[in-house]
C-alpha atoms as a PDB file:
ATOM      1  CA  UNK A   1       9.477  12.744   5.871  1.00  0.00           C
ATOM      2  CA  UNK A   2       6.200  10.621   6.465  1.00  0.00           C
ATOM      3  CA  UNK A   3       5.596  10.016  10.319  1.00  0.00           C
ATOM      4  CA  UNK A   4       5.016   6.161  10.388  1.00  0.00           C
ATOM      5  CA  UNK A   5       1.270   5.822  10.302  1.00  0.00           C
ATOM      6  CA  UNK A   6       0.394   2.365  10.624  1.00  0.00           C
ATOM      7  CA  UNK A   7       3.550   1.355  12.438  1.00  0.00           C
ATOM      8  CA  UNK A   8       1.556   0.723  15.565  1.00  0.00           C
ATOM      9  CA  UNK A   9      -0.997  -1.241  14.049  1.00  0.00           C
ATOM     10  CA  UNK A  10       1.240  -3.111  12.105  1.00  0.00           C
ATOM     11  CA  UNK A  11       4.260  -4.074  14.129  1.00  0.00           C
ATOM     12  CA  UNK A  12       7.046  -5.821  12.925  1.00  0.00           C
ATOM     13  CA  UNK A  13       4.802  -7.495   9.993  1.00  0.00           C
ATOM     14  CA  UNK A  14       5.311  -4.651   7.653  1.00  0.00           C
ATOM     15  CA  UNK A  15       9.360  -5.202   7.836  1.00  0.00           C
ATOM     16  CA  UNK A  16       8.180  -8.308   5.452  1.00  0.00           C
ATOM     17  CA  UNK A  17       6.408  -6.349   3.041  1.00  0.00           C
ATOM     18  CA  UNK A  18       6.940  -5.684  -0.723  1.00  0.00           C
ATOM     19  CA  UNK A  19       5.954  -5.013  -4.084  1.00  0.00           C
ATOM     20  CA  UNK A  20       2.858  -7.483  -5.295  1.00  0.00           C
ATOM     21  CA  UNK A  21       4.209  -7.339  -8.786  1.00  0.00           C
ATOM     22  CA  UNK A  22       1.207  -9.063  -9.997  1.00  0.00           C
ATOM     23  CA  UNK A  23      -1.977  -7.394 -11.090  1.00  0.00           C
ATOM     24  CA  UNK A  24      -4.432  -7.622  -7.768  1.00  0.00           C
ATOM     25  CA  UNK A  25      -7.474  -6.777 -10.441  1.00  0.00           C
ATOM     26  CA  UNK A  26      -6.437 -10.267 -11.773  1.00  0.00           C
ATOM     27  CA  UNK A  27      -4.706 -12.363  -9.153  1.00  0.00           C
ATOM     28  CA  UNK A  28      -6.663 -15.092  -7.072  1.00  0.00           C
ATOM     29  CA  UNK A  29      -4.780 -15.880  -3.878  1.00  0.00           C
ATOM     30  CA  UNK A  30      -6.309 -18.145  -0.733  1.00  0.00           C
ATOM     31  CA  UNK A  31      -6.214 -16.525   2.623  1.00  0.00           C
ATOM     32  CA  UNK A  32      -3.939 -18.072   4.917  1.00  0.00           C
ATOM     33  CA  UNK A  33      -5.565 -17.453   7.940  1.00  0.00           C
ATOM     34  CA  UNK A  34      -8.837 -18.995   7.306  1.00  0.00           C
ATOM     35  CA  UNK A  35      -7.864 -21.271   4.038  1.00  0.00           C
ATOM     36  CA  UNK A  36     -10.622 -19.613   2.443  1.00  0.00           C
ATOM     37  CA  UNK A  37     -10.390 -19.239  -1.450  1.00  0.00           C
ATOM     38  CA  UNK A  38     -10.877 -15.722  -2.425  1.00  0.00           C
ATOM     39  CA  UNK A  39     -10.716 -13.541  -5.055  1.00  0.00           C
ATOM     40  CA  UNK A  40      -8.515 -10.475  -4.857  1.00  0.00           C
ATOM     41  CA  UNK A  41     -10.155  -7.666  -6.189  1.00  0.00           C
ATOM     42  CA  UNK A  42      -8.055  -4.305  -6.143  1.00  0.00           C
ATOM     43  CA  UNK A  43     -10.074  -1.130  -6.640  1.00  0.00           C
ATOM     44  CA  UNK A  44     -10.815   0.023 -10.232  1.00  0.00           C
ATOM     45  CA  UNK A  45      -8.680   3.315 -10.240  1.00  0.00           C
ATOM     46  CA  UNK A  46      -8.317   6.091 -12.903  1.00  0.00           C
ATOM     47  CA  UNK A  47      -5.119   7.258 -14.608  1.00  0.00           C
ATOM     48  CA  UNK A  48      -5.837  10.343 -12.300  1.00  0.00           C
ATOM     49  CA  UNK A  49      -5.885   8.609  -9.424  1.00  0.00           C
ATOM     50  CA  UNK A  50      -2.818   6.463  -9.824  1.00  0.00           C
ATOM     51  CA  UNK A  51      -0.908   9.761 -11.030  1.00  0.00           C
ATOM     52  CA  UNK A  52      -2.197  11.198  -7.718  1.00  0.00           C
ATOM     53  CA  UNK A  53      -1.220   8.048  -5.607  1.00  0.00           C
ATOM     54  CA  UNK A  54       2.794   8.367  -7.007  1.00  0.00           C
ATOM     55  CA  UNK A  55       2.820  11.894  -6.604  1.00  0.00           C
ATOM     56  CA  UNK A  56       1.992  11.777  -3.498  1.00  0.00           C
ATOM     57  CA  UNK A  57       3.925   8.627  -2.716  1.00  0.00           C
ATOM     58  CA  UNK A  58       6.912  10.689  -3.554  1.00  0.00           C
ATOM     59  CA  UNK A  59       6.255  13.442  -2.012  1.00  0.00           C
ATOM     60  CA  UNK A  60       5.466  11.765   1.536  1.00  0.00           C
ATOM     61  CA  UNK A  61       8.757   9.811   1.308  1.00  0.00           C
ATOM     62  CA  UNK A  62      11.709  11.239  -0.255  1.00  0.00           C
ATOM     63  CA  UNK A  63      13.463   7.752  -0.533  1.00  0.00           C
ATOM     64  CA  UNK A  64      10.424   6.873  -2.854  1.00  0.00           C
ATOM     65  CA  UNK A  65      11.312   9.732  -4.665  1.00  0.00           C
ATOM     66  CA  UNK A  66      14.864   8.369  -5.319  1.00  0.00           C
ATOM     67  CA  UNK A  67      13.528   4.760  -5.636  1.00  0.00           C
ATOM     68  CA  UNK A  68      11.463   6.285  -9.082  1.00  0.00           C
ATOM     69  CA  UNK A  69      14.732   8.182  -9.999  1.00  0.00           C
ATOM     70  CA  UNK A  70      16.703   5.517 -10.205  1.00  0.00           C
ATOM     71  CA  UNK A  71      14.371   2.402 -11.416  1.00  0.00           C
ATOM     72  CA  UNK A  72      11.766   4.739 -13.709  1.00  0.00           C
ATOM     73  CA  UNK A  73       8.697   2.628 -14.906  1.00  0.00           C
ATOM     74  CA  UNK A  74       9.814  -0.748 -12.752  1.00  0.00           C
ATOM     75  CA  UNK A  75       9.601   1.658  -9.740  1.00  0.00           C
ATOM     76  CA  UNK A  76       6.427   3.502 -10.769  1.00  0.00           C
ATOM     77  CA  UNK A  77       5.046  -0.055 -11.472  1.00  0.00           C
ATOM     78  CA  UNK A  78       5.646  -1.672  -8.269  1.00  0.00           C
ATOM     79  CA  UNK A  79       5.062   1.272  -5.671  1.00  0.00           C
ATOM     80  CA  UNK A  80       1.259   1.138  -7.711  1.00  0.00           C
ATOM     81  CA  UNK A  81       0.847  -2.404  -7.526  1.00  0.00           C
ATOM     82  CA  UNK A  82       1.804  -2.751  -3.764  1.00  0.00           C
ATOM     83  CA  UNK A  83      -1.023   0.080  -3.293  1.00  0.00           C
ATOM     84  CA  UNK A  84      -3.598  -1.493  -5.605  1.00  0.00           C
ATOM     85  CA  UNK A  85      -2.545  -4.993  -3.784  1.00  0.00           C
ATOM     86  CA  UNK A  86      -2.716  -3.560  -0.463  1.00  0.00           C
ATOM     87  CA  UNK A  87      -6.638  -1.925  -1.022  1.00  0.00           C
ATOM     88  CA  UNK A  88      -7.098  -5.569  -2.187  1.00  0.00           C
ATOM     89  CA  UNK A  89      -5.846  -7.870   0.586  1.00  0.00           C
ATOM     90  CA  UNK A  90      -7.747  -4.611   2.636  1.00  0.00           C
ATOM     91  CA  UNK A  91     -11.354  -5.034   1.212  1.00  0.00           C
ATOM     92  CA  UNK A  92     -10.790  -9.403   1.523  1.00  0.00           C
ATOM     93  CA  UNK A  93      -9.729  -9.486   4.420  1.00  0.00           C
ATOM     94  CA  UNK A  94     -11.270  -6.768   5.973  1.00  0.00           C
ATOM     95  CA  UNK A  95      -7.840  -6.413   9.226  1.00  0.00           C
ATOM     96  CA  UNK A  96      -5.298  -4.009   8.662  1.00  0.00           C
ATOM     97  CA  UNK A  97      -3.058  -6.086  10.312  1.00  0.00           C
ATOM     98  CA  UNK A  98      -4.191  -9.545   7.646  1.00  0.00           C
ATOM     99  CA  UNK A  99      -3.994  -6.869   5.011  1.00  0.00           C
ATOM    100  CA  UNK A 100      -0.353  -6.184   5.868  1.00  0.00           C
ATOM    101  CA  UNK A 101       0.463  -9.735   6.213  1.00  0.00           C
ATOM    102  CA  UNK A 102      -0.967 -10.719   2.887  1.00  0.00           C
ATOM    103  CA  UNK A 103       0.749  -7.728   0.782  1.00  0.00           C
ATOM    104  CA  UNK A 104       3.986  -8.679   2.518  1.00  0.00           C
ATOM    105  CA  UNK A 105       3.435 -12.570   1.444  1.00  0.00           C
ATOM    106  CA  UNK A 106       3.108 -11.749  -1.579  1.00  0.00           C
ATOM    107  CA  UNK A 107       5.232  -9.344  -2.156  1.00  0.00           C
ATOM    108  CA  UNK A 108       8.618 -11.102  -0.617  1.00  0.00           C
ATOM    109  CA  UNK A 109       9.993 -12.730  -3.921  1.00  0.00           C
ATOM    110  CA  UNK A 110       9.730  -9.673  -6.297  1.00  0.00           C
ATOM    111  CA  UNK A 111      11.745  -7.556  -3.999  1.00  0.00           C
ATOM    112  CA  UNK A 112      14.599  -8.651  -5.627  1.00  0.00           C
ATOM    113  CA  UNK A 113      13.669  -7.875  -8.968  1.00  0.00           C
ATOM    114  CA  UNK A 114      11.933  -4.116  -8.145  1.00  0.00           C
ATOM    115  CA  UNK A 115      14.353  -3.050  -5.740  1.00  0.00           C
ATOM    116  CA  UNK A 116      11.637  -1.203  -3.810  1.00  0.00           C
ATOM    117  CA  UNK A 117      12.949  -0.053  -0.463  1.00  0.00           C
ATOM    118  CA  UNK A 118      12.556  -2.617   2.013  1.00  0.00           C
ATOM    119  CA  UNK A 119      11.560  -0.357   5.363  1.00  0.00           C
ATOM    120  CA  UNK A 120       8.712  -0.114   7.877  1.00  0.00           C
ATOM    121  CA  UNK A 121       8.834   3.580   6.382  1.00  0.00           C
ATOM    122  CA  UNK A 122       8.481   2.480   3.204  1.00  0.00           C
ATOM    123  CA  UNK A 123       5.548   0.507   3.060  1.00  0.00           C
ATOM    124  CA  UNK A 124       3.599   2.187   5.211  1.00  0.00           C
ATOM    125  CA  UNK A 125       3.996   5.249   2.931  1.00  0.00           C
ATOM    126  CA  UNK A 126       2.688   3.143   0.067  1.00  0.00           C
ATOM    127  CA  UNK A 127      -0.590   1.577   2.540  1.00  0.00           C
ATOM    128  CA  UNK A 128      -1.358   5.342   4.254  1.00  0.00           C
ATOM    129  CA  UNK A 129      -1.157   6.742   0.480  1.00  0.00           C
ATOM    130  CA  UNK A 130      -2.940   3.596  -0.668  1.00  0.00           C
ATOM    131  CA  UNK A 131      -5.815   4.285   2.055  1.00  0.00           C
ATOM    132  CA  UNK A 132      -6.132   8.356   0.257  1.00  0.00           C
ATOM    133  CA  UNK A 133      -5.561   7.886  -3.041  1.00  0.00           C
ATOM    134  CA  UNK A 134      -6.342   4.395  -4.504  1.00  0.00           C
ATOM    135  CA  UNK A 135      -9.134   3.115  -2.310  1.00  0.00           C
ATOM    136  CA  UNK A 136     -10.180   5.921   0.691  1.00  0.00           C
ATOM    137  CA  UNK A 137     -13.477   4.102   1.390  1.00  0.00           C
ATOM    138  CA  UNK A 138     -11.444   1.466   2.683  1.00  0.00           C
ATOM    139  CA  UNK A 139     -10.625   3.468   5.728  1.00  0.00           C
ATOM    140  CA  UNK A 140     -13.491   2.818   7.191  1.00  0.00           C
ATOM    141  CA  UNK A 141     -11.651  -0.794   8.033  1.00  0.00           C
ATOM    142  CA  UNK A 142      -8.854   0.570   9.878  1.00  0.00           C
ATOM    143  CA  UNK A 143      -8.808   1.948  13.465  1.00  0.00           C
ATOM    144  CA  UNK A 144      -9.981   5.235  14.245  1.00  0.00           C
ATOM    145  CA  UNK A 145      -6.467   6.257  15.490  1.00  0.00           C
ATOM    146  CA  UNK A 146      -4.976   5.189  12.127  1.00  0.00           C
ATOM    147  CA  UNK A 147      -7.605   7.363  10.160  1.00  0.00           C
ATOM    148  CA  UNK A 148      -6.636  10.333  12.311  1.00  0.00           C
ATOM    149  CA  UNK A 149      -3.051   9.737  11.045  1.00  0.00           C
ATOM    150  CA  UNK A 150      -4.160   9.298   7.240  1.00  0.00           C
ATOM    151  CA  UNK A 151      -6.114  12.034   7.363  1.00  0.00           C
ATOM    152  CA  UNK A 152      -3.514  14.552   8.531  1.00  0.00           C
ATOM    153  CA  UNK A 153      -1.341  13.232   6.198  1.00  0.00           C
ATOM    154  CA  UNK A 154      -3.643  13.653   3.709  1.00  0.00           C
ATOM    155  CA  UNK A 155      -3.755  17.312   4.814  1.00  0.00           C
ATOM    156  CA  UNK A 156      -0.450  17.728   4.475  1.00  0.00           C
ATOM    157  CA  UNK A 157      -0.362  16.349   1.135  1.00  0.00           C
ATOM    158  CA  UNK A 158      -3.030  18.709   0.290  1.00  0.00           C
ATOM    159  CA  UNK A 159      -5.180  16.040  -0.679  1.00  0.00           C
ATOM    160  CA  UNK A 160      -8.963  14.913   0.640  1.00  0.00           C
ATOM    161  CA  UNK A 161      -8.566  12.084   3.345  1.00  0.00           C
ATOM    162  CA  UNK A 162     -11.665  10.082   1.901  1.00  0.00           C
END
């Protein structure tokens, strides 16, 4: 089972977070914090690399694993769109902790229609597999003690940690 990696950066604003269910390569969104319209830009990924992210999502968290048992492509679908979305609202925003907030925002109404686990656990699977997989030169944005944490599970994973 994953060790909680960004539960200490995050706090109890990852208990709100979710699925995007929208396209982050498409979606415009304004940043609450500042008001500022931005785009949301999620990285440009290969089928490779989202292969890689889901394998390894499921791997790092077995209730994941389950989760794309039992919901197939909606599962698949979501888990890579809250990874895409959370490299997104990363890059914009340029905080862990905004990121966080602004994947959870926008996540909270799909829930019910994806099913995705709703746990700490969860979601910070999806963000630490997120920060290897999907976008790694986004690590640079996240605290030093954080990267440690990604990078062993990367390790562990027996993947490159970016």
């Amino acid at each position: 089972m994953l060790i909680v990696l960004l539960l200490t950066v995050a706090g109890s604003a990852a208990a709100c977070g979710g699925s995007s269910g929208a396209s982050p390569t498409t979606a415009s969104t304004t940043r609450t914090t500042t008001g500022v319209d931005a785009p949301l830009v999620g990285p440009k990924t290969t089928p490779a690399q989202d292969t890689q992210f889901i394998t390894d999502v499921t791997k790092a968290d077995s209730n994941l694993a389950t989760y794309a048992q039992q919901q197939g492509d909606v599962a698949l679908q979501a888990m890579l769109t809250d990874g895409t979305g959370f490299c997104a609202f990363l890059r914009r925003d340029g905080s862990i902790d905004q990121a966080i907030l602004d994947t959870a925002v926008g996540a909270k109404s799909l829930e019910s229609q994806t099913h995705l686990p709703y746990s700490v656990a969860t979601f910070n699977t999806l963000e630490a597999v997120a920060l290897l997989a999907l976008c790694p030169s986004e690590q640079s944005l996240v605290p030093a003690s954080v990267r440690a944490k990604i990078h062993r599970l990367g390790s562990a994973l027996g993947q490159p940690a970016g």
